[in-house]
PDB file of N, CA and C in Angstrom:
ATOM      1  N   UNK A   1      23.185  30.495  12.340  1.00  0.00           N
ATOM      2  CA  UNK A   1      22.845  29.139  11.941  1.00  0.00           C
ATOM      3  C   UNK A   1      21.352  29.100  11.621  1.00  0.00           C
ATOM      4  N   UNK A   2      21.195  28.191  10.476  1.00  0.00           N
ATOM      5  CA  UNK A   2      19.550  28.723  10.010  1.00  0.00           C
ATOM      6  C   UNK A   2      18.998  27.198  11.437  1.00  0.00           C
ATOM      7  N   UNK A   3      17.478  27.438  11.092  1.00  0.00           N
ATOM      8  CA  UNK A   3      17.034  26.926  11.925  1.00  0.00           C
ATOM      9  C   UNK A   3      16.529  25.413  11.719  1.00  0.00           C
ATOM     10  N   UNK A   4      16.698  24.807  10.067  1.00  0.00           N
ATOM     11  CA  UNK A   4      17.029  23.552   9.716  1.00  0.00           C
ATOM     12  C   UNK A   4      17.904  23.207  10.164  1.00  0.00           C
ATOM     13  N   UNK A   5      19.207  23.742   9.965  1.00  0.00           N
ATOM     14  CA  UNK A   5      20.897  22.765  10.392  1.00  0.00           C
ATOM     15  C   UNK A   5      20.535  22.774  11.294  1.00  0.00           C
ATOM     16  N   UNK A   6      19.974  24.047  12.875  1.00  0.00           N
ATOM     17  CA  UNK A   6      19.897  23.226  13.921  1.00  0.00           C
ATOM     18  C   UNK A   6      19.407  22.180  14.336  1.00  0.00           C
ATOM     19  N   UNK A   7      18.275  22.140  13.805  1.00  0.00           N
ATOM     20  CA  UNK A   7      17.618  20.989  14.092  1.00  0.00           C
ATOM     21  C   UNK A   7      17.982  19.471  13.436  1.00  0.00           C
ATOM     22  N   UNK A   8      18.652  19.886  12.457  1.00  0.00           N
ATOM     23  CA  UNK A   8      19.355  17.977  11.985  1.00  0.00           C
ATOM     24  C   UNK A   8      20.140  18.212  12.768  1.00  0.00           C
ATOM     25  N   UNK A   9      20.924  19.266  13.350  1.00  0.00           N
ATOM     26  CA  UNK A   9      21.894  18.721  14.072  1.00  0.00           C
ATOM     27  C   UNK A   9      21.781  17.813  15.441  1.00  0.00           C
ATOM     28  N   UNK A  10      20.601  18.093  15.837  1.00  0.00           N
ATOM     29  CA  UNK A  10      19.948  17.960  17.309  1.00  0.00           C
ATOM     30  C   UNK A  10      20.187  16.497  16.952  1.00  0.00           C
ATOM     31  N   UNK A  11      19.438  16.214  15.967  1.00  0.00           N
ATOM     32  CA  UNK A  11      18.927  14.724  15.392  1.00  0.00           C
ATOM     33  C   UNK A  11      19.901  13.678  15.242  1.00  0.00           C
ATOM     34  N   UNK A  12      21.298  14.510  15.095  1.00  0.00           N
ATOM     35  CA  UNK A  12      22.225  13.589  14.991  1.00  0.00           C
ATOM     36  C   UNK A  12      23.008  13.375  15.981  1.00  0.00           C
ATOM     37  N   UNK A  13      22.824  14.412  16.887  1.00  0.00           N
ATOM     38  CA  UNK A  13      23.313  14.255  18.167  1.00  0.00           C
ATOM     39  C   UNK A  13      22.520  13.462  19.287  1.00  0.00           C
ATOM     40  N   UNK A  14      21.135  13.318  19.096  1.00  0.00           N
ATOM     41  CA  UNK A  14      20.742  12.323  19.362  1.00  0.00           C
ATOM     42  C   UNK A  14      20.596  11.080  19.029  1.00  0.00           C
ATOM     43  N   UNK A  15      20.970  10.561  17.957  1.00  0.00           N
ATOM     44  CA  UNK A  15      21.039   9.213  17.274  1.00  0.00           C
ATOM     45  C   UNK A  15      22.480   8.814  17.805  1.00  0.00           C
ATOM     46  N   UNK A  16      23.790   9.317  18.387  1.00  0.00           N
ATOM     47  CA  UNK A  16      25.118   9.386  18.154  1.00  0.00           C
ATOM     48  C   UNK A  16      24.918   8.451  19.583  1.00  0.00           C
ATOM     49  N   UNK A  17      24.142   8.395  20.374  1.00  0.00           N
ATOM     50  CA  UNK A  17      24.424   7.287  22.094  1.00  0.00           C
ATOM     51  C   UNK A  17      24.265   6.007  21.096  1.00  0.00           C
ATOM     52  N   UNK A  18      22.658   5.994  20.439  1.00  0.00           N
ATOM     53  CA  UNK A  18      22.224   5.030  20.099  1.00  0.00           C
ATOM     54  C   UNK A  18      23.424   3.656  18.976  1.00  0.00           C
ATOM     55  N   UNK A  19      24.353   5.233  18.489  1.00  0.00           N
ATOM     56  CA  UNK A  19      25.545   4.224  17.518  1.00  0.00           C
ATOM     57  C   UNK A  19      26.439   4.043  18.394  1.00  0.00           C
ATOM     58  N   UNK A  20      26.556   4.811  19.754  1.00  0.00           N
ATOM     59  CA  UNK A  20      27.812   3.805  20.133  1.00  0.00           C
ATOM     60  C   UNK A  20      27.841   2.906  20.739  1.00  0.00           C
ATOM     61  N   UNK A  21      26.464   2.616  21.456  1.00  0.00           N
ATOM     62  CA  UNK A  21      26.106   1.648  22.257  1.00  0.00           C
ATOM     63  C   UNK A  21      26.263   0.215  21.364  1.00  0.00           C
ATOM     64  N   UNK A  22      25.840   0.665  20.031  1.00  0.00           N
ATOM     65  CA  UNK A  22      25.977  -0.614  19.183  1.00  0.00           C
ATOM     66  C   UNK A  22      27.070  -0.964  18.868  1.00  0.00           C
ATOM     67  N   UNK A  23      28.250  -0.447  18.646  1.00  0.00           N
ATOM     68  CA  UNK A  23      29.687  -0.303  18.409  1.00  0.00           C
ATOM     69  C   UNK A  23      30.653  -1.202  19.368  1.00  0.00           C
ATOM     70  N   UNK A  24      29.548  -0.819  20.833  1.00  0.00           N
ATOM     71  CA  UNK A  24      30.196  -1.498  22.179  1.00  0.00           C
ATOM     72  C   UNK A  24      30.425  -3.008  22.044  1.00  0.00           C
ATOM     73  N   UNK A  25      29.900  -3.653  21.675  1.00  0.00           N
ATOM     74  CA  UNK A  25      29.838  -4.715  21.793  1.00  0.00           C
ATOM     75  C   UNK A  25      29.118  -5.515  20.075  1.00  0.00           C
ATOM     76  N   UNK A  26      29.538  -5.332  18.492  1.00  0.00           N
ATOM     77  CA  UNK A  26      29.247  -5.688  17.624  1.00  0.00           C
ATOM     78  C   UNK A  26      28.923  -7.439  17.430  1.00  0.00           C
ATOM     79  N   UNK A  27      27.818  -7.537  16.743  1.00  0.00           N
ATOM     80  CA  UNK A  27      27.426  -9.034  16.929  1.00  0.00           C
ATOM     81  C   UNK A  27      27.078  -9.688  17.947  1.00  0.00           C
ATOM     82  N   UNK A  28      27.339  -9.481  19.323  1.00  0.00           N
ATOM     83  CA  UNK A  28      26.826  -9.728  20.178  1.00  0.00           C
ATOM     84  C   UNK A  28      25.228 -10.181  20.689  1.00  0.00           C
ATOM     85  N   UNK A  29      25.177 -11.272  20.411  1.00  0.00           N
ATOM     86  CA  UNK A  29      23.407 -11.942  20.795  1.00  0.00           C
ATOM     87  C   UNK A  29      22.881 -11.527  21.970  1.00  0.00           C
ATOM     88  N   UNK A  30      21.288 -10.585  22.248  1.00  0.00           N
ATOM     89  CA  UNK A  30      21.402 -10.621  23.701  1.00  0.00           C
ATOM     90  C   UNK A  30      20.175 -12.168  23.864  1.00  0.00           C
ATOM     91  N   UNK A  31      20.489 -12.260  25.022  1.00  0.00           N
ATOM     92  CA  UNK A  31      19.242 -13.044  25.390  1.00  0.00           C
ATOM     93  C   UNK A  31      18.827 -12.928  26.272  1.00  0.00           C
ATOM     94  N   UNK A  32      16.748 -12.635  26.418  1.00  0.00           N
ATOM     95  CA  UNK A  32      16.322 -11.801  27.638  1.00  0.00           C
ATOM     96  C   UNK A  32      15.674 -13.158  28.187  1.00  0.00           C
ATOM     97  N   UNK A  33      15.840 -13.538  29.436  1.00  0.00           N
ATOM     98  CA  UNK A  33      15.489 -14.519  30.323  1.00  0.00           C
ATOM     99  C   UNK A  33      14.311 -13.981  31.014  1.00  0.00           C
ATOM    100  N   UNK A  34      13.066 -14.296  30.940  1.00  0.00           N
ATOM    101  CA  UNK A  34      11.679 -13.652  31.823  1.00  0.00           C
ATOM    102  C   UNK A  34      11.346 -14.420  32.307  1.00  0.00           C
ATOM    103  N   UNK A  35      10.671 -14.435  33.862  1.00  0.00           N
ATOM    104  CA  UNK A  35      10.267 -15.414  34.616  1.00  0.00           C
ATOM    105  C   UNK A  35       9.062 -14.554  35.139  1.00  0.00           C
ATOM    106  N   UNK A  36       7.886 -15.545  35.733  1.00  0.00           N
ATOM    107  CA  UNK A  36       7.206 -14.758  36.637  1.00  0.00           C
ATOM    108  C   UNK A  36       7.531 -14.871  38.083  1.00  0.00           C
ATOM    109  N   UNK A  37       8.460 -15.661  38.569  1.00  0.00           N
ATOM    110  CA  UNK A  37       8.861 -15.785  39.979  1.00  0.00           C
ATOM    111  C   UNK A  37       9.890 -14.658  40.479  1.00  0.00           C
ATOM    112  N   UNK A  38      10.446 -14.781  41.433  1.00  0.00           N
ATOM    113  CA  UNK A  38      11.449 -14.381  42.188  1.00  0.00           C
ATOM    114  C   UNK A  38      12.761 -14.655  41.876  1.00  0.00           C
ATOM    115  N   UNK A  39      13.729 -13.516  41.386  1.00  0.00           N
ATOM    116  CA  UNK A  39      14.452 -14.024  41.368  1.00  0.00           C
ATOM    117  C   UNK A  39      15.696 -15.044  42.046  1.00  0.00           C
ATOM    118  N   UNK A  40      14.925 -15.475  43.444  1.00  0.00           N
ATOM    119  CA  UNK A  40      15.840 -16.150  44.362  1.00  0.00           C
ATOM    120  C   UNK A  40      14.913 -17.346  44.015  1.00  0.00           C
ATOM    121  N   UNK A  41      13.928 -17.946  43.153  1.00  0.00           N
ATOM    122  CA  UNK A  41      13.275 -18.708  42.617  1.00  0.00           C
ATOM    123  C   UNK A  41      13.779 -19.035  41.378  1.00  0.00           C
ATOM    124  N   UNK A  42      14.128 -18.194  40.604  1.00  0.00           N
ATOM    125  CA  UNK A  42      14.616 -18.584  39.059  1.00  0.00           C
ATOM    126  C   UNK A  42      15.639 -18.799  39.363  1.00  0.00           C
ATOM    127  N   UNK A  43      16.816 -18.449  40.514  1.00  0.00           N
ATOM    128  CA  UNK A  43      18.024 -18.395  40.142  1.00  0.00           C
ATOM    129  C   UNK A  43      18.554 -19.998  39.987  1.00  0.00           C
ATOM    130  N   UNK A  44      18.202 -21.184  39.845  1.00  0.00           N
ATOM    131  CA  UNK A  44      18.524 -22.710  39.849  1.00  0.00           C
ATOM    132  C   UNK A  44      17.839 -22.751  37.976  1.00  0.00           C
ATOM    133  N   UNK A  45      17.053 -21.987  37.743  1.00  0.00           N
ATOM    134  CA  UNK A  45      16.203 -22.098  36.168  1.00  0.00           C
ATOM    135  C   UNK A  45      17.385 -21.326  35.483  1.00  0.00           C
ATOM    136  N   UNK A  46      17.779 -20.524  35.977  1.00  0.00           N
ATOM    137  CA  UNK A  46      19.092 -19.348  35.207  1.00  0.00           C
ATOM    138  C   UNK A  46      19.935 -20.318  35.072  1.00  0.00           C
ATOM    139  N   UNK A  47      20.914 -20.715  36.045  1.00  0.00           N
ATOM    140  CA  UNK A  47      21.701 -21.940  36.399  1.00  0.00           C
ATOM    141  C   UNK A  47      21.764 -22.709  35.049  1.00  0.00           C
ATOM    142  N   UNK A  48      21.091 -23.224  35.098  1.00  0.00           N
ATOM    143  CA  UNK A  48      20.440 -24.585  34.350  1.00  0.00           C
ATOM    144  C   UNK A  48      20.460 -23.901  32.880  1.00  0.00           C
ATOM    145  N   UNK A  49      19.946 -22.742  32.406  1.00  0.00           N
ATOM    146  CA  UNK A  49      20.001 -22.247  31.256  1.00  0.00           C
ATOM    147  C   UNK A  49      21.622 -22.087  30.555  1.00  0.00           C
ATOM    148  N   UNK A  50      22.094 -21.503  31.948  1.00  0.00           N
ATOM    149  CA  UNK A  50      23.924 -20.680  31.604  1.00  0.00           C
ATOM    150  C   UNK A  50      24.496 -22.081  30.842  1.00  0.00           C
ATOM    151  N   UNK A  51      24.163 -23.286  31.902  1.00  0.00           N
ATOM    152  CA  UNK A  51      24.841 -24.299  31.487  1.00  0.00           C
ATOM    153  C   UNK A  51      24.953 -24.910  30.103  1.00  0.00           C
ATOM    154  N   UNK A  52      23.628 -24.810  29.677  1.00  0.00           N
ATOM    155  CA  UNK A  52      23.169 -24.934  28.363  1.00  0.00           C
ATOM    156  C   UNK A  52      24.004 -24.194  27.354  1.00  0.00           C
ATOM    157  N   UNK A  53      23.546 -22.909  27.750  1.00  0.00           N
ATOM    158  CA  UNK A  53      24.410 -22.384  26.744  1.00  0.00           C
ATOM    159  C   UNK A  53      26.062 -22.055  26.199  1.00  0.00           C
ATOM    160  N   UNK A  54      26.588 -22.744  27.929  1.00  0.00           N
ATOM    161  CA  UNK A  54      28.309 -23.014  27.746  1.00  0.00           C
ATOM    162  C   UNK A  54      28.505 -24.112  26.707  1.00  0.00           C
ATOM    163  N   UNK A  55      27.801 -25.084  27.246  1.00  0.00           N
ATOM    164  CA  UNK A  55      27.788 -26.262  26.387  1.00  0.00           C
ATOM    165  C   UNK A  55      27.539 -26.070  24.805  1.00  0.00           C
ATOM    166  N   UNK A  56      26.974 -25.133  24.246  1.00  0.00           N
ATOM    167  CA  UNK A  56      26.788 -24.612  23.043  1.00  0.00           C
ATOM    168  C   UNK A  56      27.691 -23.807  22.393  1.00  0.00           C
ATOM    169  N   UNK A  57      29.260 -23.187  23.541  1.00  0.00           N
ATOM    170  CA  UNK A  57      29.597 -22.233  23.233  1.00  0.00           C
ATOM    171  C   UNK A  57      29.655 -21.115  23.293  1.00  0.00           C
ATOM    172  N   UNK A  58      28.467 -20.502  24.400  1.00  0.00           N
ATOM    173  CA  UNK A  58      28.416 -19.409  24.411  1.00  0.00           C
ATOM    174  C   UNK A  58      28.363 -19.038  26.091  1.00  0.00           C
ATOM    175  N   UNK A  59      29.721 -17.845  26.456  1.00  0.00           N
ATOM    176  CA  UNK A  59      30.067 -17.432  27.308  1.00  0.00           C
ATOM    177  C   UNK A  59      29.341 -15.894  28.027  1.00  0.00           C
ATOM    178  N   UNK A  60      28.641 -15.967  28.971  1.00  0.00           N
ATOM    179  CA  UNK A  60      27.701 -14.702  29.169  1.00  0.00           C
ATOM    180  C   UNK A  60      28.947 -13.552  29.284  1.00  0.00           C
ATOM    181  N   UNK A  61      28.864 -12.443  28.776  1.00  0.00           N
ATOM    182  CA  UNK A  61      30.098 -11.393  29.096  1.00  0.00           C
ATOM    183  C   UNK A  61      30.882 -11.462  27.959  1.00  0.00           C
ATOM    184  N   UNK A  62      30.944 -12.985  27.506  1.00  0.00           N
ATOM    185  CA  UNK A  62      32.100 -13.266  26.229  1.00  0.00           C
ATOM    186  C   UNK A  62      31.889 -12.569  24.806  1.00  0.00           C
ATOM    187  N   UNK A  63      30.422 -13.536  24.592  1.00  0.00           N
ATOM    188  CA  UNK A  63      29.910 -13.538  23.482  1.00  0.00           C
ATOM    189  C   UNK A  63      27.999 -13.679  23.110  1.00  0.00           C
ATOM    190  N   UNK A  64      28.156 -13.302  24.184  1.00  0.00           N
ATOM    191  CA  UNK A  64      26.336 -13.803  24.501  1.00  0.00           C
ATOM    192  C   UNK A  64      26.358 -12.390  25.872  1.00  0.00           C
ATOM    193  N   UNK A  65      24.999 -12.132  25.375  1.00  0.00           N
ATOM    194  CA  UNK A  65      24.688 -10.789  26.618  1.00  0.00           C
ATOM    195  C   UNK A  65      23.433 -11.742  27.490  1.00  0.00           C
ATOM    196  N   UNK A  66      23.267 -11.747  28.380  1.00  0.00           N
ATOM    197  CA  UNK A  66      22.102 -12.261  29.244  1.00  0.00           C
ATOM    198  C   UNK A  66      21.101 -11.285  30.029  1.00  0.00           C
ATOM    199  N   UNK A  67      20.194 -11.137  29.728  1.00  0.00           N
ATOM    200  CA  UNK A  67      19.105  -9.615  30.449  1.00  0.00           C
ATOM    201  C   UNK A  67      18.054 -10.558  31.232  1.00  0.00           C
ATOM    202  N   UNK A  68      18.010 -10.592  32.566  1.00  0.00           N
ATOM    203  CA  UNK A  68      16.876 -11.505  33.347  1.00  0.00           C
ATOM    204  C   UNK A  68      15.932 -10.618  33.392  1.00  0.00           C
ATOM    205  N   UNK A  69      15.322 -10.773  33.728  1.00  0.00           N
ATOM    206  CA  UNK A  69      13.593 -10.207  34.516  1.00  0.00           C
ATOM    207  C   UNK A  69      13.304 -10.805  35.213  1.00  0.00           C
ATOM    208  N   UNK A  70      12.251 -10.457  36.231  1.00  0.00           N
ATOM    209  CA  UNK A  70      11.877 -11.599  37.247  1.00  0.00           C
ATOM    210  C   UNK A  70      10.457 -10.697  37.367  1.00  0.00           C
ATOM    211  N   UNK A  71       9.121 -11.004  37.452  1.00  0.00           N
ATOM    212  CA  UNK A  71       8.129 -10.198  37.753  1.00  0.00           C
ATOM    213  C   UNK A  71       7.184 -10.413  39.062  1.00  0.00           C
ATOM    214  N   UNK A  72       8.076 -11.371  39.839  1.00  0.00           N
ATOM    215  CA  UNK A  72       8.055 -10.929  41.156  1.00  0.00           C
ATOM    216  C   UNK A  72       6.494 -11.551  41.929  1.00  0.00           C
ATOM    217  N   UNK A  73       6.066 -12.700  40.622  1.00  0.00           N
ATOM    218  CA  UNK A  73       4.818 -13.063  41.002  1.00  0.00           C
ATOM    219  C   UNK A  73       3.935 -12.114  40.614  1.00  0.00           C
ATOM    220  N   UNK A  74       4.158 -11.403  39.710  1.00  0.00           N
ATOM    221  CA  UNK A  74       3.134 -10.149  39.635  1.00  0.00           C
ATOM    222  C   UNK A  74       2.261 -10.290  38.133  1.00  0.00           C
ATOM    223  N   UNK A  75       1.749 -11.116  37.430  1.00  0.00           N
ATOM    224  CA  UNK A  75       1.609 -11.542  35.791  1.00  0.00           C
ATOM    225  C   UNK A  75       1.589 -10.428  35.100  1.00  0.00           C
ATOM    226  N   UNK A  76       1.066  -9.413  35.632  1.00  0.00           N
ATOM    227  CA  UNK A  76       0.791  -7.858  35.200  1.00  0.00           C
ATOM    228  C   UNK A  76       1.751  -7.449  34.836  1.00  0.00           C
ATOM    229  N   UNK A  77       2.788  -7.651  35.067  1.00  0.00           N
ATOM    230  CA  UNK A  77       4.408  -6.944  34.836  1.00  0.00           C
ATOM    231  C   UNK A  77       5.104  -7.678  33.608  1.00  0.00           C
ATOM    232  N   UNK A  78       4.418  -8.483  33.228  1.00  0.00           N
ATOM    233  CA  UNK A  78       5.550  -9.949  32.211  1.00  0.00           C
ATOM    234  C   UNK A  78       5.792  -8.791  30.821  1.00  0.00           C
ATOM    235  N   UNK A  79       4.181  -7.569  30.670  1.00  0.00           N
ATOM    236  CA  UNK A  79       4.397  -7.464  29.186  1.00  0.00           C
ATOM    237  C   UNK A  79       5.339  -6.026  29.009  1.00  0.00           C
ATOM    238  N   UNK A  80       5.419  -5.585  30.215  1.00  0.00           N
ATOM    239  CA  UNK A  80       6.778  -4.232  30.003  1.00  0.00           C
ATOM    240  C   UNK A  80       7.904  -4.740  30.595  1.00  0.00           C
ATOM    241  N   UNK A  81       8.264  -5.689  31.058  1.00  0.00           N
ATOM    242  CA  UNK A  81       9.443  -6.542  31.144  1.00  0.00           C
ATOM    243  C   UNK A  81       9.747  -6.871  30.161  1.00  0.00           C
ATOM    244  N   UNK A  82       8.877  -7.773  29.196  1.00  0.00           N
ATOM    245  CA  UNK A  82       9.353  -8.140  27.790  1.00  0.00           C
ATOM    246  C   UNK A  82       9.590  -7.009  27.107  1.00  0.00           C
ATOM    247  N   UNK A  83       9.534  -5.589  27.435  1.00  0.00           N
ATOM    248  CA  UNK A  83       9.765  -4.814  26.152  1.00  0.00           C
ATOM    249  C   UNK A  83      10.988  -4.319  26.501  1.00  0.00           C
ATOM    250  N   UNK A  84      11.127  -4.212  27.816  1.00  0.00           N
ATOM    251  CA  UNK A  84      12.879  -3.713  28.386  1.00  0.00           C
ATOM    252  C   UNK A  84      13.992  -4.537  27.704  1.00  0.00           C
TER     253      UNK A  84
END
């Protein structure tokens, strides 16, 4: 095997998680919820959000993905939380 094909091959075998992960769940909205509190602090702000968004139609698990963060009181943490 020359030593190009190996290497696209690598390339495509690494791109191949990234397509099925997308496959898993097509169209699917996520929405990332960030707080700087605790999450035994946000959890009445979460609450209050879910509700919202039933009322709109949209079921977490259903059709809507939900990703929390919580940074734990820490402000330092908000900007690699937002990138997760």
């Amino acid at each position: 095997m020359r030593r190009r094909e190996f290497i696209a091959g690598l390339g495509s075998a690494a791109a191949w998680p990234i397509a099925a992960r997308g496959q898993q769940q097509p169209g699917m909205p996520v929405v990332g919820v960030l707080t700087n509190g605790t999450e035994s602090v946000a959890r009445g702000f979460v609450a209050v959000f879910l509700q919202g968004l039933r009322e709109q139609g949209f079921v977490e698990g259903q059709n809507v993905e939900i990703l929390p963060r919580h940074a734990e009181s820490q402000e330092d943490r908000l900007p690699a939380l937002a990138r997760t």
